[in-house]
N, C-alpha and C. Protein backbone atom coordinates (compact mmCIF):
# COMPACT_ATOMS: atom_id res chain seq x y z
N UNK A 1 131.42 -143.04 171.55
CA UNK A 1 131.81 -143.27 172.92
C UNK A 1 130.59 -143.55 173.79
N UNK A 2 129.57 -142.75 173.16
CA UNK A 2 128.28 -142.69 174.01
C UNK A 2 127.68 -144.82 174.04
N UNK A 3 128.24 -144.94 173.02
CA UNK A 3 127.24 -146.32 172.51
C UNK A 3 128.20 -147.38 172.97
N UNK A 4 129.51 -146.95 173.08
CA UNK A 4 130.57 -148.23 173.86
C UNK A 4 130.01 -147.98 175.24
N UNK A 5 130.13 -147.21 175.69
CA UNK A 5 129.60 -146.75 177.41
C UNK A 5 128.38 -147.93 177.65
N UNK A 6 127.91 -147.05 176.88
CA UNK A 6 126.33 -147.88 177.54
C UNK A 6 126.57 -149.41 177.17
N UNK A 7 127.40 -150.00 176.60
CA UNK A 7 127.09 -151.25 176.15
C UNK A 7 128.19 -152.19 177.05
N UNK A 8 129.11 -151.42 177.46
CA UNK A 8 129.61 -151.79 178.37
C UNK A 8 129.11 -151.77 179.71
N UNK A 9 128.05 -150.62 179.73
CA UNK A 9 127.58 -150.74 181.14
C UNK A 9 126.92 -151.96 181.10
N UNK A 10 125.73 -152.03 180.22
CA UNK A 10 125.06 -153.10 179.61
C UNK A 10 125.82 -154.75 180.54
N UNK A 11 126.86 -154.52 179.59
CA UNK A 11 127.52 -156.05 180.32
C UNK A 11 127.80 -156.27 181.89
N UNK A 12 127.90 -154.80 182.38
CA UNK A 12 128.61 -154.94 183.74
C UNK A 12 127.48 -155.06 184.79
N UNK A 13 126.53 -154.60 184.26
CA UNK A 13 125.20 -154.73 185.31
C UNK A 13 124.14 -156.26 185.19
N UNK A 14 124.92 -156.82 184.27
CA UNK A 14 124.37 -157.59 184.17
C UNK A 14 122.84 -157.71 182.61
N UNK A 15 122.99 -156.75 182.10
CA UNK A 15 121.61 -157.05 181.38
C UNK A 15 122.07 -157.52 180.21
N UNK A 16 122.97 -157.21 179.33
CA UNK A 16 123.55 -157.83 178.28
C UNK A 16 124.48 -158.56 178.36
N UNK A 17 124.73 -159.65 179.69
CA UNK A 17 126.18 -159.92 179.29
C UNK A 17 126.50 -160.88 177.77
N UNK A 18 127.96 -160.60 177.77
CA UNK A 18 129.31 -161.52 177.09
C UNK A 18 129.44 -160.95 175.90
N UNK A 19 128.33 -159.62 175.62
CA UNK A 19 128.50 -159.41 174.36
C UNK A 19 129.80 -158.54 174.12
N UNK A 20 130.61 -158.60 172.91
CA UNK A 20 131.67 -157.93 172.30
C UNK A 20 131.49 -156.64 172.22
N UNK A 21 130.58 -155.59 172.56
CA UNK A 21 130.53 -153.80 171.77
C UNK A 21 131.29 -153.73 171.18
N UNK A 22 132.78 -153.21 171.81
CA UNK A 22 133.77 -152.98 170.38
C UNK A 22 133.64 -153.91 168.82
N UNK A 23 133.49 -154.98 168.79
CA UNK A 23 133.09 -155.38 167.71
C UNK A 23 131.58 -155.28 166.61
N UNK A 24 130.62 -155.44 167.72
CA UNK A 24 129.79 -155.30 167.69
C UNK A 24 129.06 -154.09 166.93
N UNK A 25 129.64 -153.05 167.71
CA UNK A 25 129.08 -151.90 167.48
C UNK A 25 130.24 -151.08 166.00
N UNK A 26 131.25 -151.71 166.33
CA UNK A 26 132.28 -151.24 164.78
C UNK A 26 131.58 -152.06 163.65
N UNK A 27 130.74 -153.21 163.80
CA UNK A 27 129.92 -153.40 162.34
C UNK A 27 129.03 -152.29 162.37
N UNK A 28 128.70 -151.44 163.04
CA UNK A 28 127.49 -151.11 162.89
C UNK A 28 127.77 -149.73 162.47
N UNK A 29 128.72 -149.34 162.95
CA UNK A 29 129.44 -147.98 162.76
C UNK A 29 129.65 -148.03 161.27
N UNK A 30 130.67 -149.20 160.90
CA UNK A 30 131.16 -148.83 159.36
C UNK A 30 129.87 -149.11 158.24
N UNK A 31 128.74 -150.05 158.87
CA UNK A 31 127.46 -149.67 158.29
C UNK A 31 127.02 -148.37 157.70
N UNK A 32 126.56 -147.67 158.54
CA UNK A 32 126.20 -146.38 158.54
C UNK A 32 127.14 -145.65 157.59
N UNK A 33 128.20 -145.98 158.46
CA UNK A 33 129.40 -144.85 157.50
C UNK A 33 129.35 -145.35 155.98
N UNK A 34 129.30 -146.22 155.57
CA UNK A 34 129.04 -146.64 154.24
C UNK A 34 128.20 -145.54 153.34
N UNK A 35 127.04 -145.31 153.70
CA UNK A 35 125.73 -144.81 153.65
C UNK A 35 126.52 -143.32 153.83
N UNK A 36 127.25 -143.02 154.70
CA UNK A 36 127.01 -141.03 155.35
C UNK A 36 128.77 -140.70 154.07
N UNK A 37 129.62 -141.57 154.16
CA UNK A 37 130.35 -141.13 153.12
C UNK A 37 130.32 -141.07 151.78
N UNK A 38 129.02 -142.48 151.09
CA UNK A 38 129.06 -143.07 149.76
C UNK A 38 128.21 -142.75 149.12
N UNK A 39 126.67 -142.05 150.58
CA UNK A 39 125.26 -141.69 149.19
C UNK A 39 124.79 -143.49 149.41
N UNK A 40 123.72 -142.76 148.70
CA UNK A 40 123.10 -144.28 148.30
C UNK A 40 122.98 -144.78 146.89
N UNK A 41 123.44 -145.65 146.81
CA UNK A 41 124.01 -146.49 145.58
C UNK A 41 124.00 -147.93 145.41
N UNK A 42 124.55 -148.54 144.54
CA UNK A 42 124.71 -149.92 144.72
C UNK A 42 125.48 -150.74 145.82
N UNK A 43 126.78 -149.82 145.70
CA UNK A 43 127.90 -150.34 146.31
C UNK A 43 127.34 -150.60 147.89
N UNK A 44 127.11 -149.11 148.33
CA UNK A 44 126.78 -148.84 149.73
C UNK A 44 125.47 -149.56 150.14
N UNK A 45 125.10 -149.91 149.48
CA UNK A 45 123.48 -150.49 149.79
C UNK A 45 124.07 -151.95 150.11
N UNK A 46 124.77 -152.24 149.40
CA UNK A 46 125.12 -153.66 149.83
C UNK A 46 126.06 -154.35 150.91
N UNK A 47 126.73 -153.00 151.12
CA UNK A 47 128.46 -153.20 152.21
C UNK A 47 127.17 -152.25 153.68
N UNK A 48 126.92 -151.34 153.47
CA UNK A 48 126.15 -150.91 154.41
C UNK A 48 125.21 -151.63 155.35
N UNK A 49 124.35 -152.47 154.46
CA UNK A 49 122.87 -153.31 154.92
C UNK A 49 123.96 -154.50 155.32
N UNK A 50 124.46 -154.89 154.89
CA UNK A 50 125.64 -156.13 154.54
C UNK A 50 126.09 -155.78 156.89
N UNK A 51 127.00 -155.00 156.59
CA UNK A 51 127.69 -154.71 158.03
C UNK A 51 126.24 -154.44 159.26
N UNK A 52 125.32 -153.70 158.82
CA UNK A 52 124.30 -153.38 159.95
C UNK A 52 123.72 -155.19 160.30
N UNK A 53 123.39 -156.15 159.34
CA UNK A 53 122.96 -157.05 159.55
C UNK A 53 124.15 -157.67 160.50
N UNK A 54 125.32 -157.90 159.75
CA UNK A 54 126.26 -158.90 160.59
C UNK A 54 126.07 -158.44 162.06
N UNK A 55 126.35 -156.78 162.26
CA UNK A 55 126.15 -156.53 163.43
C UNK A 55 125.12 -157.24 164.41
N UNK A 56 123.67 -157.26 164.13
CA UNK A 56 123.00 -157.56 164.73
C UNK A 56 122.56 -158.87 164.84
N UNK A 57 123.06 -159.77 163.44
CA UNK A 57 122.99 -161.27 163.94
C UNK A 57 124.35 -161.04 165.08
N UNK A 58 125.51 -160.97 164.82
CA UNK A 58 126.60 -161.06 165.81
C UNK A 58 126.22 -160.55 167.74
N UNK A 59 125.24 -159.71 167.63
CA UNK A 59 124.30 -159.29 168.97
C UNK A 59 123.60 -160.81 169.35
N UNK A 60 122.81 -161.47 168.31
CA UNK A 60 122.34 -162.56 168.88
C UNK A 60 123.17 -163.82 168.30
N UNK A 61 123.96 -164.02 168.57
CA UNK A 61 125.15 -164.60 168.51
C UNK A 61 125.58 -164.81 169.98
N UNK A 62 126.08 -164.04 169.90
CA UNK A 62 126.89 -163.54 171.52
C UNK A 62 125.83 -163.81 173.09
N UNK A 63 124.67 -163.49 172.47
CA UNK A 63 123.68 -163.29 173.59
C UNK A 63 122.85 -164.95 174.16
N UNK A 64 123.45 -165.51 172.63
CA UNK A 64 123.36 -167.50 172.78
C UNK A 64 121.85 -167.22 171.75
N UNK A 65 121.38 -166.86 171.06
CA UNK A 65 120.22 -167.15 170.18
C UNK A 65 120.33 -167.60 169.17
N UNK A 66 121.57 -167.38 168.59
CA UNK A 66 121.87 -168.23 167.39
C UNK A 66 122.85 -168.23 167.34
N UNK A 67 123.07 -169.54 166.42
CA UNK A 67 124.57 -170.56 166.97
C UNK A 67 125.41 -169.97 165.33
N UNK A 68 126.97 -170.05 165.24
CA UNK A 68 127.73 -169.42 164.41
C UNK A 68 127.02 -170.42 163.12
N UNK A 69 127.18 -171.47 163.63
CA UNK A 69 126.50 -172.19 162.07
C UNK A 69 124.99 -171.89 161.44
N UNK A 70 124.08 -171.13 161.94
CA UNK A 70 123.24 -170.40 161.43
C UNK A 70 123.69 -169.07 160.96
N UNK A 71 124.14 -168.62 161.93
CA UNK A 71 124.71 -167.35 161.42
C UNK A 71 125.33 -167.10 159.89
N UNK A 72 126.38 -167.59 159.89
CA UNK A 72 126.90 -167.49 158.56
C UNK A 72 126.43 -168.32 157.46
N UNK A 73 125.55 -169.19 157.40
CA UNK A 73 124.44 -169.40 155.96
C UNK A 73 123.66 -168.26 155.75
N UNK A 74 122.80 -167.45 157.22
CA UNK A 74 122.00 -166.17 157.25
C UNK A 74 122.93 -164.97 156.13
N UNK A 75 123.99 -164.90 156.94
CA UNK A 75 124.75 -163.77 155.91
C UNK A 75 124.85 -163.96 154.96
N UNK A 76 125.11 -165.17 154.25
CA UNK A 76 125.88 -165.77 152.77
C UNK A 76 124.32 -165.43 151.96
N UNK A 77 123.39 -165.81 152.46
CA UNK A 77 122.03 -165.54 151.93
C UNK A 77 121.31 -163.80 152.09
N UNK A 78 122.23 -163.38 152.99
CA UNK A 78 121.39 -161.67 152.90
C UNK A 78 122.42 -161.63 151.80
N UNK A 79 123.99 -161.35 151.93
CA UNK A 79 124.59 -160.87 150.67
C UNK A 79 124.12 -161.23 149.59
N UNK A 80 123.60 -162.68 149.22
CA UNK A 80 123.26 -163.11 147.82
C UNK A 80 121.92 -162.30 147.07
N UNK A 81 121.33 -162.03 148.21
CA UNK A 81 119.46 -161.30 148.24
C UNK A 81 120.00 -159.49 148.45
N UNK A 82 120.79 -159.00 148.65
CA UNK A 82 121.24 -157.30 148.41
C UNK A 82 121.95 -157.55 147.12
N UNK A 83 122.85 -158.57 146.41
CA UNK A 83 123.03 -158.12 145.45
C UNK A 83 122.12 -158.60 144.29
N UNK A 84 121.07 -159.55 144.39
CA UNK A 84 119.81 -159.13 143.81
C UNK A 84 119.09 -157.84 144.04
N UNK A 85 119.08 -157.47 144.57
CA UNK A 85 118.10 -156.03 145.19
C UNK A 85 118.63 -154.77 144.17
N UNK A 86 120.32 -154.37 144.25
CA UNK A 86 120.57 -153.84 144.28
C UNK A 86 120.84 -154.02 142.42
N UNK A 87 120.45 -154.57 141.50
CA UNK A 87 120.36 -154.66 140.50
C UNK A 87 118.87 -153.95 139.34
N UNK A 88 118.06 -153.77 140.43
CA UNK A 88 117.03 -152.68 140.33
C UNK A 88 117.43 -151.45 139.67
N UNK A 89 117.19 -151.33 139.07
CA UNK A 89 117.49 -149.82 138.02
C UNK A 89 117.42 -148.38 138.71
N UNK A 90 116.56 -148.52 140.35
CA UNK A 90 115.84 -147.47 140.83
C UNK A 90 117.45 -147.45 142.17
N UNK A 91 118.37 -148.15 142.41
CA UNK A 91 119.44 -147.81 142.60
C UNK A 91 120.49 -147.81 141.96
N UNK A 92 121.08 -145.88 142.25
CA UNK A 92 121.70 -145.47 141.18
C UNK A 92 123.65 -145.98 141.38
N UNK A 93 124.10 -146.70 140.22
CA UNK A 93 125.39 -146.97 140.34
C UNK A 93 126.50 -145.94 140.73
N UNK A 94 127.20 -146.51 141.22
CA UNK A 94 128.01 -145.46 142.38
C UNK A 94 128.84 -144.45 141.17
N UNK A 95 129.29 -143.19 141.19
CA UNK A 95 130.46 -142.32 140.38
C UNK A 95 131.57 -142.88 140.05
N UNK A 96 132.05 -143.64 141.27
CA UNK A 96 133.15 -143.67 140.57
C UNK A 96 133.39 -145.73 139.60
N UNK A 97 132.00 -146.27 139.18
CA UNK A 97 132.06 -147.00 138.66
C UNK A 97 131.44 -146.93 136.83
N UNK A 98 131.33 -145.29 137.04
CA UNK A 98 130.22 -145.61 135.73
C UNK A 98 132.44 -144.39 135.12
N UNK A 99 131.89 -144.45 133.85
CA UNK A 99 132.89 -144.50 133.06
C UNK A 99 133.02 -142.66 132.76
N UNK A 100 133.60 -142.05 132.13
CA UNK A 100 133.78 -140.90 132.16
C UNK A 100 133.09 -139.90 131.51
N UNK A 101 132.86 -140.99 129.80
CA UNK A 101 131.88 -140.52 129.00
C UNK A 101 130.40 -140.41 129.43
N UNK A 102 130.28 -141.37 129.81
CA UNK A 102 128.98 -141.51 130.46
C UNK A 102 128.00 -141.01 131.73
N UNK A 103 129.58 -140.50 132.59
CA UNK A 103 128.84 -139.37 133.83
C UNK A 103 128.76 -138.31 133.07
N UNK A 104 130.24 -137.83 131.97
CA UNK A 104 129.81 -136.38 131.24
C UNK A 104 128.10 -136.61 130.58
N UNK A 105 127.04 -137.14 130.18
CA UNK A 105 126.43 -137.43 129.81
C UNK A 105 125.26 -137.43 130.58
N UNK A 106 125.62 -137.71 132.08
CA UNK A 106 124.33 -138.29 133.03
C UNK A 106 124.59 -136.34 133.13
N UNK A 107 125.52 -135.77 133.60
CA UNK A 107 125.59 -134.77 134.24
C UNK A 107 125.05 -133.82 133.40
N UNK A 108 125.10 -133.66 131.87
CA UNK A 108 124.44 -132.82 131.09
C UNK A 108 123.09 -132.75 131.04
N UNK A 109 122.40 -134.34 131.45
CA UNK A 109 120.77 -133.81 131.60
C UNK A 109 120.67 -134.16 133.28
């Protein structure tokens, strides 16, 4: 509530106008939440970083800095570059994708 407030004030005083908050700030929310419900993992590393980015190209979007047709090649290319990233061995695959035998297994050592 604290972060719609201000972002609405934002628009009304003039320093941010035309931007969306409610949208805006719900990429940014289910970002995070990705991350505070999922741990860090593959999945979340990618839907997480994935939503915080849209959020903030969609900030300069709105604000006229970059036009929708930059925008969405930018995204199509962060998603393609997190799910390279996230193929790194040093992030660990999420629970409920690894198989049954094999968490009994991770969990014994």
């Amino acid at each position: 509530m604290l972060a719609v407030g201000t972002g609405w004030l934002l628009t009304t005083i003039g320093v941010a106008p035309g931007i969306n908050w409610a949208w805006t700030l719900s990429l940014a929310v289910l970002g995070c939440l990705a991350f505070v419900t999922g741990g860090f993992d593959k999945a979340t590393v990618v839907s997480g970083v994935f939503l915080a980015t849209a959020s903030f190209l969609s900030v300069l979007r709105q604000t006229g800095r970059l036009s929708f047709d930059v925008e969405v090649p930018i995204l199509v290319i962060v998603f393609g570059a997190l799910l390279l990233i996230v193929r790194h061995p040093a992030i660990p695959t999420p629970r409920w994708m690894i198989g049954r035998t094999e968490q009994q297994q991770i969990d014994r050592n």
